[in-house]
PDB file of N, CA and C in Angstrom:
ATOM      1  N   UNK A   1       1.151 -12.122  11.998  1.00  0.00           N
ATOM      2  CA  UNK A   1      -0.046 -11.651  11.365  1.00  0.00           C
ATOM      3  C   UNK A   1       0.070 -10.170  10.987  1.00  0.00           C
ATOM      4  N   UNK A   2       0.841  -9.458  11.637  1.00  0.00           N
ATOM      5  CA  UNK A   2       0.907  -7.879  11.497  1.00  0.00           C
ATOM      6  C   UNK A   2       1.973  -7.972  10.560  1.00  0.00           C
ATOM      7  N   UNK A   3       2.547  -8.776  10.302  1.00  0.00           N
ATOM      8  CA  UNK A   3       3.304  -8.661   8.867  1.00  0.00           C
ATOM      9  C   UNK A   3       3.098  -8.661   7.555  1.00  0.00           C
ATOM     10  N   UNK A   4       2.090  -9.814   7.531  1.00  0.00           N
ATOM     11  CA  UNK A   4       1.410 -10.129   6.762  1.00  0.00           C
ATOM     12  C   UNK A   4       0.303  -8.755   6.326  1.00  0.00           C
ATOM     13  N   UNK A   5      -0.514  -8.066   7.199  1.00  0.00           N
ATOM     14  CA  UNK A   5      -1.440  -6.859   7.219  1.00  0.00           C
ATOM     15  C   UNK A   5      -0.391  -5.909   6.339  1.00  0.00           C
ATOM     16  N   UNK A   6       0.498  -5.373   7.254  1.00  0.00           N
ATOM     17  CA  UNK A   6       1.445  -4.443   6.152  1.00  0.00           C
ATOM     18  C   UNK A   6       1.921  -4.480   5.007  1.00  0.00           C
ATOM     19  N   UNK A   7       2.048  -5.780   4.448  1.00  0.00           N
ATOM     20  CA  UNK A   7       2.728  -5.861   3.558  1.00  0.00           C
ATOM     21  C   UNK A   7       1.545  -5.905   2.138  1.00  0.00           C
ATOM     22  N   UNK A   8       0.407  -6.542   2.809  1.00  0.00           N
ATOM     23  CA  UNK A   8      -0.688  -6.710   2.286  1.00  0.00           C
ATOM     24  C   UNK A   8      -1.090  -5.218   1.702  1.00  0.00           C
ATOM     25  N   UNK A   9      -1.513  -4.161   3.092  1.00  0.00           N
ATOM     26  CA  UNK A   9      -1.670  -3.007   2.460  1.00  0.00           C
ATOM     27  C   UNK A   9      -1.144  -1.911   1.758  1.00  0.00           C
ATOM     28  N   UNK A  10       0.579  -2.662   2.080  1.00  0.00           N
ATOM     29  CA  UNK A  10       1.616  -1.771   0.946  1.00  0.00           C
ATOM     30  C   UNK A  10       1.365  -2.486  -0.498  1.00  0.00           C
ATOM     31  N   UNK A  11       1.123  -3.625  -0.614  1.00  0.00           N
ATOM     32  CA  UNK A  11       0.965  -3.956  -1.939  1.00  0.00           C
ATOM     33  C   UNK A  11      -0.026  -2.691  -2.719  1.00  0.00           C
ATOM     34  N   UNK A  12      -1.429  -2.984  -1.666  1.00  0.00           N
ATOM     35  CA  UNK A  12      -2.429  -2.483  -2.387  1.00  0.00           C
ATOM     36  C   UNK A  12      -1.920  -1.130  -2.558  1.00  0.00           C
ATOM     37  N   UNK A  13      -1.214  -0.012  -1.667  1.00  0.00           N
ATOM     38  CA  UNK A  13      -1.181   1.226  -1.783  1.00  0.00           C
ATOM     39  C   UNK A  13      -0.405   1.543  -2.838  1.00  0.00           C
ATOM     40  N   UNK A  14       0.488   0.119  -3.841  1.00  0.00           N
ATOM     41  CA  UNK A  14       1.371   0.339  -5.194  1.00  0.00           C
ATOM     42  C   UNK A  14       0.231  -0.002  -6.038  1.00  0.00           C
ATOM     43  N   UNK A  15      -0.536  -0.815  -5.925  1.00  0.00           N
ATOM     44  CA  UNK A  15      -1.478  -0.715  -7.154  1.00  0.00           C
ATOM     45  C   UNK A  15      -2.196   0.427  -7.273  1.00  0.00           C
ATOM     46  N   UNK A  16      -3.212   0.991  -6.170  1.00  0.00           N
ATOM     47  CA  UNK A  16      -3.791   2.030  -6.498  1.00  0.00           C
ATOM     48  C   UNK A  16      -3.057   3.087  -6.951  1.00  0.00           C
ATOM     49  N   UNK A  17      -1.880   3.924  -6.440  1.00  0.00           N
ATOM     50  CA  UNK A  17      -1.037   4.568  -6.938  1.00  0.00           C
ATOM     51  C   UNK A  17      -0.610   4.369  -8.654  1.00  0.00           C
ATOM     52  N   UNK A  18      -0.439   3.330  -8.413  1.00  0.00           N
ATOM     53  CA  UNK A  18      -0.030   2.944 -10.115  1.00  0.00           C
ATOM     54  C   UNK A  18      -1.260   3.049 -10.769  1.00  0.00           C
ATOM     55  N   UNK A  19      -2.116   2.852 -10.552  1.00  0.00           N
ATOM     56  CA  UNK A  19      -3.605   3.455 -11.395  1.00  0.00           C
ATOM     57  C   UNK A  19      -4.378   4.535 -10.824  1.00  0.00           C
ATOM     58  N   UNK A  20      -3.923   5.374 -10.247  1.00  0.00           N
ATOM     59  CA  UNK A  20      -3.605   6.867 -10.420  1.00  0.00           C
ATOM     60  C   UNK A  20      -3.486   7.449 -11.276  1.00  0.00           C
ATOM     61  N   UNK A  21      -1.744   6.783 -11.212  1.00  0.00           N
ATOM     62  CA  UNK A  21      -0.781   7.007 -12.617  1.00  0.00           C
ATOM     63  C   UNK A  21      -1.878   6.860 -14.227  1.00  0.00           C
ATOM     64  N   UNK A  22      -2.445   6.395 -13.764  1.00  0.00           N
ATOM     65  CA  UNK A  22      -2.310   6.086 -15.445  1.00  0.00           C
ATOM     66  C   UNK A  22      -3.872   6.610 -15.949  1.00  0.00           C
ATOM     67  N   UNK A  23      -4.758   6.638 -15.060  1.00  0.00           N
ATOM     68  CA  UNK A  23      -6.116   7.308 -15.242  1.00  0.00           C
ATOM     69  C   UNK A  23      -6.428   9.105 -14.709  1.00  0.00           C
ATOM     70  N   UNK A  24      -7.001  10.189 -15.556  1.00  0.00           N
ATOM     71  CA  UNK A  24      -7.485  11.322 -14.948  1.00  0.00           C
ATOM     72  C   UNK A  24      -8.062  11.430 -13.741  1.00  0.00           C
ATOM     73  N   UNK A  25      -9.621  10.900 -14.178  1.00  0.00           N
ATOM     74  CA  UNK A  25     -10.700  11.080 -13.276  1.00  0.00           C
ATOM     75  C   UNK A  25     -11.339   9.329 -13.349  1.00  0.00           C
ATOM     76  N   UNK A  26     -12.422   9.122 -12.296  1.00  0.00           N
ATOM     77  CA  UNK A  26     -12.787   8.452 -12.159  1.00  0.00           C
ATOM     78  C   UNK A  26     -14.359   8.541 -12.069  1.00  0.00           C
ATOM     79  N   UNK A  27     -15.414   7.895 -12.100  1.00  0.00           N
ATOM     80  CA  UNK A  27     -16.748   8.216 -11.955  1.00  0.00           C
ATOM     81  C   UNK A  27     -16.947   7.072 -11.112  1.00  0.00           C
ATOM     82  N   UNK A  28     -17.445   7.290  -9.882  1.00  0.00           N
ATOM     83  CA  UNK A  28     -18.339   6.645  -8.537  1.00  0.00           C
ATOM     84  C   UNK A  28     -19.721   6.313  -8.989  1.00  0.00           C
ATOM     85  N   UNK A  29     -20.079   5.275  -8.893  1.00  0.00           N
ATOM     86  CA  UNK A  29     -21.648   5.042  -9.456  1.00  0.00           C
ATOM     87  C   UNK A  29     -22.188   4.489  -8.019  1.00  0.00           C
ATOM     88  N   UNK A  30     -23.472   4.876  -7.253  1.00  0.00           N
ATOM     89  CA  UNK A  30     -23.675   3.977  -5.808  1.00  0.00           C
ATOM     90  C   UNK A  30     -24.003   2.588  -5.977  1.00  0.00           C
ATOM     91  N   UNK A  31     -24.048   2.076  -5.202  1.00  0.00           N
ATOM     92  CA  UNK A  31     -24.352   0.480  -5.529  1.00  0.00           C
ATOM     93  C   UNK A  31     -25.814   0.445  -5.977  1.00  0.00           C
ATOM     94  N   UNK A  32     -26.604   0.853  -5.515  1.00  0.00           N
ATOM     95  CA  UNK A  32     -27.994   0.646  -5.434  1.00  0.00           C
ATOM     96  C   UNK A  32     -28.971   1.916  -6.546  1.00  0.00           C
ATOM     97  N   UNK A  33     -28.517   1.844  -7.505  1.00  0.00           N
ATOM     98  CA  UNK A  33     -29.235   2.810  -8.772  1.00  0.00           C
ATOM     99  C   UNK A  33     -29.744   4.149  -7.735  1.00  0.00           C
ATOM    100  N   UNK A  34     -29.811   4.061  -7.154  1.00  0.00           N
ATOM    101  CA  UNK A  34     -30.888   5.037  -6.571  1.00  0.00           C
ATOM    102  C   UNK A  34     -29.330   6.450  -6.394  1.00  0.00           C
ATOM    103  N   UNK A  35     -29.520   7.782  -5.974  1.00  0.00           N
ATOM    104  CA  UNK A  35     -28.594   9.026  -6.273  1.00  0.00           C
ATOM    105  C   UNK A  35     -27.771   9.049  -7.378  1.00  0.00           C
ATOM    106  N   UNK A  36     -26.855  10.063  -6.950  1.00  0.00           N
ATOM    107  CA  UNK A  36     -26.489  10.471  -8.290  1.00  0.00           C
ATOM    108  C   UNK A  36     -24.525   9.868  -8.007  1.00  0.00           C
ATOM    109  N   UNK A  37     -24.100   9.945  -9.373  1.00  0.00           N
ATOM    110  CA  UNK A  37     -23.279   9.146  -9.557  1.00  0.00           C
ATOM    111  C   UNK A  37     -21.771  10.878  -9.078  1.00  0.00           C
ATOM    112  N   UNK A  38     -20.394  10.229  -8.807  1.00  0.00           N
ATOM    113  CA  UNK A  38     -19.319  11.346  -8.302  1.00  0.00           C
ATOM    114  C   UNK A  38     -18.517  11.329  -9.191  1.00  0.00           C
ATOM    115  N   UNK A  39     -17.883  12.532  -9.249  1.00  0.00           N
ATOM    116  CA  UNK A  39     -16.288  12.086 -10.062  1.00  0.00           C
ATOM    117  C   UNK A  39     -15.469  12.140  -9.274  1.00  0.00           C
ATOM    118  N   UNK A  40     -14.509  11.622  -9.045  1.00  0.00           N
ATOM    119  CA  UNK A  40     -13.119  11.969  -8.427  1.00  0.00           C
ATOM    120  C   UNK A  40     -11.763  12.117  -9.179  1.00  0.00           C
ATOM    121  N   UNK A  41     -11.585  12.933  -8.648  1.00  0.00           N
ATOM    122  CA  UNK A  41      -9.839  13.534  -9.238  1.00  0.00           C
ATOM    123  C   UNK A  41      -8.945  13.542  -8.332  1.00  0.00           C
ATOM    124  N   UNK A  42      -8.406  12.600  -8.365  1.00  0.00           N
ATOM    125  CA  UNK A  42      -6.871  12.617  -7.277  1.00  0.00           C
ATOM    126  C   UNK A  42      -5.660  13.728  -7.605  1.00  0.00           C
ATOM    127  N   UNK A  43      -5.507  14.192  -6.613  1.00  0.00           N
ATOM    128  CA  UNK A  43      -4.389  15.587  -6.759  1.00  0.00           C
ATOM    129  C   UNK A  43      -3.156  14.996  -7.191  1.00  0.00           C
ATOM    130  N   UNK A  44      -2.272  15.811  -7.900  1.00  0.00           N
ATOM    131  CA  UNK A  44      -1.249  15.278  -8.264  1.00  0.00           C
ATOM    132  C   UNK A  44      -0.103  14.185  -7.426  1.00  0.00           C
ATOM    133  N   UNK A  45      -0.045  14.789  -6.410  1.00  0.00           N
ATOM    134  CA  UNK A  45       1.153  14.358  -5.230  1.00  0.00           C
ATOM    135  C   UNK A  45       0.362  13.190  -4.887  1.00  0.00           C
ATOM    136  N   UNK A  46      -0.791  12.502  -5.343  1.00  0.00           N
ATOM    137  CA  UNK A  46      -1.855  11.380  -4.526  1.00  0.00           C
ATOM    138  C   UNK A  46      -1.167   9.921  -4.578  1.00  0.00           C
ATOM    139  N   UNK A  47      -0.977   9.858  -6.172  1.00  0.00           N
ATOM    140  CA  UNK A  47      -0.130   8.907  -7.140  1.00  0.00           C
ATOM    141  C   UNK A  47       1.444   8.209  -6.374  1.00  0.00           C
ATOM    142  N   UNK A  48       2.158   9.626  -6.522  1.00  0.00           N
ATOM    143  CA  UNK A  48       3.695   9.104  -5.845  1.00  0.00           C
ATOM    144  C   UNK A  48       3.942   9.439  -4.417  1.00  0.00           C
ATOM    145  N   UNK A  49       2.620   9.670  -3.770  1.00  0.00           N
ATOM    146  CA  UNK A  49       3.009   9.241  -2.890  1.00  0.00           C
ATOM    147  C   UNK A  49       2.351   7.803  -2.118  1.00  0.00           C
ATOM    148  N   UNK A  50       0.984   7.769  -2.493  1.00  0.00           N
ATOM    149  CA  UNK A  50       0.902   6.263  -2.621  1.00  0.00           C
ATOM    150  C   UNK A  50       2.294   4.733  -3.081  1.00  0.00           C
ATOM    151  N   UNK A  51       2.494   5.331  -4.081  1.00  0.00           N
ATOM    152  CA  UNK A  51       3.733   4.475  -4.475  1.00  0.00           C
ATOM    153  C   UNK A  51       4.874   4.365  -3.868  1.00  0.00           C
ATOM    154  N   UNK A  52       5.434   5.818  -3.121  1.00  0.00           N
ATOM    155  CA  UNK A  52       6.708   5.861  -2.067  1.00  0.00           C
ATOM    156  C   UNK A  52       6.297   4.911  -1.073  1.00  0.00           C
ATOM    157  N   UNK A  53       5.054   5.692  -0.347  1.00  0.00           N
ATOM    158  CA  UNK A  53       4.791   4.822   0.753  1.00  0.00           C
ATOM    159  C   UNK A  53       4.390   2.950   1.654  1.00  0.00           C
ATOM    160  N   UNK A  54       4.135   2.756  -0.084  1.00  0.00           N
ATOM    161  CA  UNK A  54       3.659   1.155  -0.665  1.00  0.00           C
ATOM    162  C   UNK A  54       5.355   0.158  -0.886  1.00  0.00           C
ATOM    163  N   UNK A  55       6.355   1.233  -1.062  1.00  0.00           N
ATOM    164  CA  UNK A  55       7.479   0.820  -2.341  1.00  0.00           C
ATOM    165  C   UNK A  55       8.543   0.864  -0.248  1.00  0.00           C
ATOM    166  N   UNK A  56       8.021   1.960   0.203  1.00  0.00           N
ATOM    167  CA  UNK A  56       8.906   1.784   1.734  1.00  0.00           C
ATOM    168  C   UNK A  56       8.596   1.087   2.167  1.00  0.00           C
ATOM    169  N   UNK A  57       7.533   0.085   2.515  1.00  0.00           N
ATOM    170  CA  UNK A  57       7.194  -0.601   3.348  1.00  0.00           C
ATOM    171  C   UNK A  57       7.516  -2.133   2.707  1.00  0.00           C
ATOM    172  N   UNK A  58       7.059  -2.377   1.649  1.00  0.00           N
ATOM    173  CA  UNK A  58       7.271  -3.783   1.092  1.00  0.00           C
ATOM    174  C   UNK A  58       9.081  -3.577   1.415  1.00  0.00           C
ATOM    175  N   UNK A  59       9.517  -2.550   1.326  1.00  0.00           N
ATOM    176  CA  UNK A  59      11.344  -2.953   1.191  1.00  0.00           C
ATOM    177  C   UNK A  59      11.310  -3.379   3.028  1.00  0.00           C
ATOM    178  N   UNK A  60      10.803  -2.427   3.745  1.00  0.00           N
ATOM    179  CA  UNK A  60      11.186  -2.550   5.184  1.00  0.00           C
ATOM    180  C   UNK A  60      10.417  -3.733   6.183  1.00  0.00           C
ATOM    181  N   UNK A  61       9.605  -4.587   4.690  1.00  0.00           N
ATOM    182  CA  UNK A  61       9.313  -5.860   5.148  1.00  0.00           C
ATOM    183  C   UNK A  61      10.280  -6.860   4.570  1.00  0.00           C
ATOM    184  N   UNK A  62      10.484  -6.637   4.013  1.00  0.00           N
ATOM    185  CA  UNK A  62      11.762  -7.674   3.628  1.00  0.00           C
ATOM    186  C   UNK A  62      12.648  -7.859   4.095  1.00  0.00           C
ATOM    187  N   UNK A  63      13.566  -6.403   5.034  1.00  0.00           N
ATOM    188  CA  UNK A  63      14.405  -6.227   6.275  1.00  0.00           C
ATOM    189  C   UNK A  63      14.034  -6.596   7.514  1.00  0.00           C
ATOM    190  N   UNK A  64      12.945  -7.004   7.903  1.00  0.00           N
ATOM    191  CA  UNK A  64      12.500  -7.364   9.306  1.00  0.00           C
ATOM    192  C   UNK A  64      13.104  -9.152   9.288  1.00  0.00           C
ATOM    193  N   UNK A  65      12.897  -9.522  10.601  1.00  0.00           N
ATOM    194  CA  UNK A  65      13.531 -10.492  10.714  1.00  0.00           C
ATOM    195  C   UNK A  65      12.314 -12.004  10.778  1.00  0.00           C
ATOM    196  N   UNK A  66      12.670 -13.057  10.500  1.00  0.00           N
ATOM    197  CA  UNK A  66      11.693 -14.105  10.397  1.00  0.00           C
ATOM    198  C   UNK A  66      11.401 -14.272  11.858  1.00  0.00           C
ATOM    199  N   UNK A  67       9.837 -14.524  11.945  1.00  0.00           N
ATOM    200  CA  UNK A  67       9.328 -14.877  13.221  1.00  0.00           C
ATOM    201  C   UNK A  67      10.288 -16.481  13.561  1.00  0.00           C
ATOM    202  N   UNK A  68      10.598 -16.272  14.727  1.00  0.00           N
ATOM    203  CA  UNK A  68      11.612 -17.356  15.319  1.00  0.00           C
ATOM    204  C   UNK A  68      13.023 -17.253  15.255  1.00  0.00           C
ATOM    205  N   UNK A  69      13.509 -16.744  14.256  1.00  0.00           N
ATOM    206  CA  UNK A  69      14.758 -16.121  14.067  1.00  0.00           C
ATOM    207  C   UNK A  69      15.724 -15.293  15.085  1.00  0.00           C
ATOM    208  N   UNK A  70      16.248 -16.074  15.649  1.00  0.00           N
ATOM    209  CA  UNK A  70      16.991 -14.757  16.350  1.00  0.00           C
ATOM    210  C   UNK A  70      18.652 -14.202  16.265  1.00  0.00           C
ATOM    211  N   UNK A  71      18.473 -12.599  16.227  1.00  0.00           N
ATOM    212  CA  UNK A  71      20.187 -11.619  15.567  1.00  0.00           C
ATOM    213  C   UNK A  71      20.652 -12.023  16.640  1.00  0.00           C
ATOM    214  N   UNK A  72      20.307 -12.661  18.406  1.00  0.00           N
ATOM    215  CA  UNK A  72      21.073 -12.597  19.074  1.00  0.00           C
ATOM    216  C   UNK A  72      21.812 -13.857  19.138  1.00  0.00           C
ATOM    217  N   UNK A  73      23.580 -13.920  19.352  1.00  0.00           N
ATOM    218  CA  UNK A  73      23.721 -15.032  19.532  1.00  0.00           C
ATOM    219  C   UNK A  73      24.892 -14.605  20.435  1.00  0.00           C
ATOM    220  N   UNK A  74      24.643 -15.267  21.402  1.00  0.00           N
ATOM    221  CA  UNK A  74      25.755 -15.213  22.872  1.00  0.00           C
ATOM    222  C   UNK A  74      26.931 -15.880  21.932  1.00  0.00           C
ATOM    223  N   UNK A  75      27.860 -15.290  23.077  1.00  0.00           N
ATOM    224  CA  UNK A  75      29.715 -15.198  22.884  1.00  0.00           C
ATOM    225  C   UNK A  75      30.061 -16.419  23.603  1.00  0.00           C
ATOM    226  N   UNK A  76      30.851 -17.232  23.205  1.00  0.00           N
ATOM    227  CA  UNK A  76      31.350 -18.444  23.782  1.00  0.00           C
ATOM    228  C   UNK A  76      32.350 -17.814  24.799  1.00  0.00           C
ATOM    229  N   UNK A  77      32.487 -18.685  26.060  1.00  0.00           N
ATOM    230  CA  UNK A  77      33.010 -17.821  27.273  1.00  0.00           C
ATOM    231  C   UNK A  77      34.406 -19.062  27.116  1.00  0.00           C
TER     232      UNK A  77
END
């Protein structure tokens, strides 16, 4: 299940990153009409590093080993 979680939230941390990339600013509207609406501007470094950190993890899930799987295998005596 914790594999599944990581890999899940590295996906998402390449999409948002990648639409970073590609949008300035953004405008926050609240759910409920009522206050006033935000902008946000993600700092430059926000983008790639979202994407490093999304792009390390999907690889270092792919290197982990299958549940049941096992590297160990005893030496014939």
């Amino acid at each position: 299940m914790w594999k599944s979680l990581f890999l899940a939230s590295a996906i998402f941390a390449c999409i948002v990153g990648g639409e970073l990339l590609l949008i300035d600013s953004a405008v926050l509207l609240p759910l409920h009409g009522g206050g006033e609406a935000k902008a946000f501007q993600a700092p430059d470094w926000l983008p790639w590093t979202l994407l490093s950190v999304g792009a390390a993890t999907i690889l270092h899930f792919c290197q982990l080993p299958r549940l049941g799987a096992s590297s160990y295998r005893p030496q014939p005596r």
